[in-house]
C-alpha atoms as a PDB file:
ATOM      1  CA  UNK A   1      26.846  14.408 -21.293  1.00  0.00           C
ATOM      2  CA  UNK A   2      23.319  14.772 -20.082  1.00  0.00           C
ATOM      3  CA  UNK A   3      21.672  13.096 -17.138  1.00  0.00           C
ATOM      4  CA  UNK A   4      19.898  10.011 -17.148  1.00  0.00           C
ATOM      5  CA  UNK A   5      15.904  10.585 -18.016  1.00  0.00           C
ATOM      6  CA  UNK A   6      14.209  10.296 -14.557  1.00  0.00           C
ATOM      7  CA  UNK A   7      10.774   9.406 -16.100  1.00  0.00           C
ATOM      8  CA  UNK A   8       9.883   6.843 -19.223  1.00  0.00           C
ATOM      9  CA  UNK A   9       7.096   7.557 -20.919  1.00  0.00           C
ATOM     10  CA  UNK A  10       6.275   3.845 -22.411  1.00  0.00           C
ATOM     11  CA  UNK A  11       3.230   3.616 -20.088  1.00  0.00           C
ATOM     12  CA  UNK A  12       1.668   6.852 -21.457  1.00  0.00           C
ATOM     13  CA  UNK A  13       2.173   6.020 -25.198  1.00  0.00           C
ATOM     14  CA  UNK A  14       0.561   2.030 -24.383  1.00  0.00           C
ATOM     15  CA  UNK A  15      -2.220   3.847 -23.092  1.00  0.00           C
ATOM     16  CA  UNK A  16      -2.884   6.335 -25.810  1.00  0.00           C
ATOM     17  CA  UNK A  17      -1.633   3.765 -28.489  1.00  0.00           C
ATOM     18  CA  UNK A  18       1.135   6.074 -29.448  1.00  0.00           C
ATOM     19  CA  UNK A  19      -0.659   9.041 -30.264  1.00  0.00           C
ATOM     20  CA  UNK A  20       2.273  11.802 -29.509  1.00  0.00           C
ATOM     21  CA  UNK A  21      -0.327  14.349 -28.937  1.00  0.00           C
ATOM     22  CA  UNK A  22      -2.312  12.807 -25.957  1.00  0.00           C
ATOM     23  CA  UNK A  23       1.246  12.030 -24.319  1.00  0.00           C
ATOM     24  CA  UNK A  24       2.300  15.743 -25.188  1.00  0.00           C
ATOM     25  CA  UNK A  25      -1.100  16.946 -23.352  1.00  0.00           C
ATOM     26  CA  UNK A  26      -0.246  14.556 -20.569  1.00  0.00           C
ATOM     27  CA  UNK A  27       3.125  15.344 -19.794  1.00  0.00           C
ATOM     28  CA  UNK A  28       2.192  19.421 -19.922  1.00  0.00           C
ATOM     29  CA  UNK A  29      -0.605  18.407 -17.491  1.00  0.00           C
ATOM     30  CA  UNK A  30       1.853  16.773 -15.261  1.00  0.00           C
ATOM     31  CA  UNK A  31       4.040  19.352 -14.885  1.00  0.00           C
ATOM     32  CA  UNK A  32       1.588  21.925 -14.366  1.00  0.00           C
ATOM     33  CA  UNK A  33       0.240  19.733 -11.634  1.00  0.00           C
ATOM     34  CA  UNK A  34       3.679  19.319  -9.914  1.00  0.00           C
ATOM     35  CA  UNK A  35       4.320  22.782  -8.338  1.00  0.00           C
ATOM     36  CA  UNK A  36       0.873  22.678  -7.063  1.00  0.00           C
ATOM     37  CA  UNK A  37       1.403  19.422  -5.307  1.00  0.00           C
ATOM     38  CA  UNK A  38       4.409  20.938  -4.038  1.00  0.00           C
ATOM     39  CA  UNK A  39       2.560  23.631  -2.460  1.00  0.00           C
ATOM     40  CA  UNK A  40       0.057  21.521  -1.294  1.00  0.00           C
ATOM     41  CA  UNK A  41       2.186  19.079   0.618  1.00  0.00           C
ATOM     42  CA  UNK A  42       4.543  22.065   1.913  1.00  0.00           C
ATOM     43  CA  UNK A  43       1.528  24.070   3.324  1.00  0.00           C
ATOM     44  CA  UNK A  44       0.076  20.869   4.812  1.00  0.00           C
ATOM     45  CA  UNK A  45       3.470  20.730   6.547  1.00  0.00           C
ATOM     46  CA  UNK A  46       3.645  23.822   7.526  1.00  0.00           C
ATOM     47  CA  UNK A  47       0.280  23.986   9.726  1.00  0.00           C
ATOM     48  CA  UNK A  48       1.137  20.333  11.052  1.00  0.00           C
ATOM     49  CA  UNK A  49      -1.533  18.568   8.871  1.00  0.00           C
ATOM     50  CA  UNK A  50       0.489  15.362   7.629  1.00  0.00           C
ATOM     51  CA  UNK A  51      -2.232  13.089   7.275  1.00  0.00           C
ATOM     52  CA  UNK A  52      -2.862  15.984   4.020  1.00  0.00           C
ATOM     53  CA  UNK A  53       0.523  15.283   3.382  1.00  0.00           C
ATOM     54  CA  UNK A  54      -0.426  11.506   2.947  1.00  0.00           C
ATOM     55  CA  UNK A  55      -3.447  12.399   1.250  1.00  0.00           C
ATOM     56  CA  UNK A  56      -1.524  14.343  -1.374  1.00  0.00           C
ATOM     57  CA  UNK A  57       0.969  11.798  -2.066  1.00  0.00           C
ATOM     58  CA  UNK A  58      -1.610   9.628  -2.607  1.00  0.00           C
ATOM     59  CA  UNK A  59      -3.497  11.289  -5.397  1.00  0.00           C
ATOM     60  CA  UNK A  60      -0.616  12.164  -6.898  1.00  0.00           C
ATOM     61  CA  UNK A  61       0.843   8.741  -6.913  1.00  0.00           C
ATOM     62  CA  UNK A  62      -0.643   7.235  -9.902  1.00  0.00           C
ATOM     63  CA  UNK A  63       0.611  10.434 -11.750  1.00  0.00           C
ATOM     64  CA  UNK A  64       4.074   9.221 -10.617  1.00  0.00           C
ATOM     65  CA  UNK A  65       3.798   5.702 -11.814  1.00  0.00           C
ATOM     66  CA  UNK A  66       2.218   6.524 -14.985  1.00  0.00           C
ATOM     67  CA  UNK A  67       5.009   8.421 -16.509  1.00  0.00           C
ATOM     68  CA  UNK A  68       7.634   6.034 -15.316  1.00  0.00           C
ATOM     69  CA  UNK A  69       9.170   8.234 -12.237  1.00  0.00           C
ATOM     70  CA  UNK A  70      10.529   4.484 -10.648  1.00  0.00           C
ATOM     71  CA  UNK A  71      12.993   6.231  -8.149  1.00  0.00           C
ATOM     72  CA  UNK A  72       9.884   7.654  -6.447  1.00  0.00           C
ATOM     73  CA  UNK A  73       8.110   4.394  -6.209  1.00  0.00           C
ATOM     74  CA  UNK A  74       8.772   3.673  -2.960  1.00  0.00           C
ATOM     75  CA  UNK A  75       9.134   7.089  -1.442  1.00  0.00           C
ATOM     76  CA  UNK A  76       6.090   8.185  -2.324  1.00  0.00           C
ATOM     77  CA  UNK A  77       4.436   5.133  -0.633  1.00  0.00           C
ATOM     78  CA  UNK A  78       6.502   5.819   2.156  1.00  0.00           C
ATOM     79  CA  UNK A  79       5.134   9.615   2.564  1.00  0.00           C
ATOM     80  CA  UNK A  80       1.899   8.809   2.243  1.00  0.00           C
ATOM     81  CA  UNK A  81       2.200   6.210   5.129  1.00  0.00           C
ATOM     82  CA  UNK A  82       4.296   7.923   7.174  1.00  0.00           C
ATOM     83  CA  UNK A  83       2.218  11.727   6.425  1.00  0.00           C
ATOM     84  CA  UNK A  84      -1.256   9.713   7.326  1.00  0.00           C
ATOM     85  CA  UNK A  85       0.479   8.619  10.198  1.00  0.00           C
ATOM     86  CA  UNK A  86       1.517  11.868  11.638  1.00  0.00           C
ATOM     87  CA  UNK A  87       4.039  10.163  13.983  1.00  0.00           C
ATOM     88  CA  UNK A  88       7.253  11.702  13.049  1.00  0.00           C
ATOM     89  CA  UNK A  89       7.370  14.490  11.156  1.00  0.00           C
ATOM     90  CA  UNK A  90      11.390  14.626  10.651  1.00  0.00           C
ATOM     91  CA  UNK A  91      10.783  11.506   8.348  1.00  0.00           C
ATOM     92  CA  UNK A  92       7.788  13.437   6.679  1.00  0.00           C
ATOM     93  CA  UNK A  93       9.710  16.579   5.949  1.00  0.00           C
ATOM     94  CA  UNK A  94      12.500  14.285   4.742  1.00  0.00           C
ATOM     95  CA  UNK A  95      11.002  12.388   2.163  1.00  0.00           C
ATOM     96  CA  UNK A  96       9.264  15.628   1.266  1.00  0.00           C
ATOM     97  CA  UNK A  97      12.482  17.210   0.167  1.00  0.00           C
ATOM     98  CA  UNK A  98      13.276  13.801  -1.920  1.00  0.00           C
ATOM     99  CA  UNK A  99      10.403  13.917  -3.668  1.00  0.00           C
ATOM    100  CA  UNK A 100      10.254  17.369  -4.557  1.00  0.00           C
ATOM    101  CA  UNK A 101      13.911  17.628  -5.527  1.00  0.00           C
ATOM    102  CA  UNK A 102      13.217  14.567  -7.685  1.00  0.00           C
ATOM    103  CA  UNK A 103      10.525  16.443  -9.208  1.00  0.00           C
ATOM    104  CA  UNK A 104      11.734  19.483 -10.008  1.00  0.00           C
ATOM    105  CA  UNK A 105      14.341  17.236 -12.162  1.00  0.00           C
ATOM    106  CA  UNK A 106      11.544  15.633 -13.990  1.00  0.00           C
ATOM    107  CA  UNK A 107       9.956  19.085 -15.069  1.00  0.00           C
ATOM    108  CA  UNK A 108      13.408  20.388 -16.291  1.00  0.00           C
ATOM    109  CA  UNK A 109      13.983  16.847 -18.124  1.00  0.00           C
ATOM    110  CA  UNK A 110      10.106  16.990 -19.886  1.00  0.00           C
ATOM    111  CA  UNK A 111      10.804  20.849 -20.411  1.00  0.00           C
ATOM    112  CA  UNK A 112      14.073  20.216 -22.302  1.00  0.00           C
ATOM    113  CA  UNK A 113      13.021  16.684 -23.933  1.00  0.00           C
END
């Protein structure tokens, strides 16, 4: 039994009007995009710059709500408040971890699908 998809790509295909190719492109893009986030927001974390934390999440949120990632919806709203912030970095470095486990899933879901 496989895991429950953690994305849905409806809003990418009503935006391309179902052309499998832009989606394709999309998704690829995405997933390249994710490990460099990662880096991003870990660095940032590393040399005590969460408001670049915040910054990060927030570019990369639209990413996350275009291809349907809805268990991140709120996190990622969350680390961008709490990263631009800077007021407690436990809760920073926590919902870093969520949403980088949660997006390493993704990329091994689009991978496989």
């Amino acid at each position: 039994m496989s895991e429950q998809a953690l994305y849905n790509l409806e809003k990418l295909y009503a935006l391309s009007d179902g052309n499998s190719e832009f989606v394709t492109h999309m998704v690829n893009m995405f997933v390249k995009m994710v490990p460099e986030f990662q880096e991003r927001i870990s660095n940032s974390y590393d040399s005590e710059d969460l408001k670049d934390v915040g910054d990060a999440a927030h570019k990369i949120k639209p990413s996350l709500d275009m291809m349907g990632i809805d268990s991140l919806y709120q996190t990622i709203r969350d680390l961008e408040k709490e990263g631009r912030s800077g007021e407690e970095p436990a809760k920073v470095q926590e919902l870093m971890a969520e949403v980088s486990q949660t997006l390493d899933r993704v990329c091994e879901q689009l991978k496989r699908d």
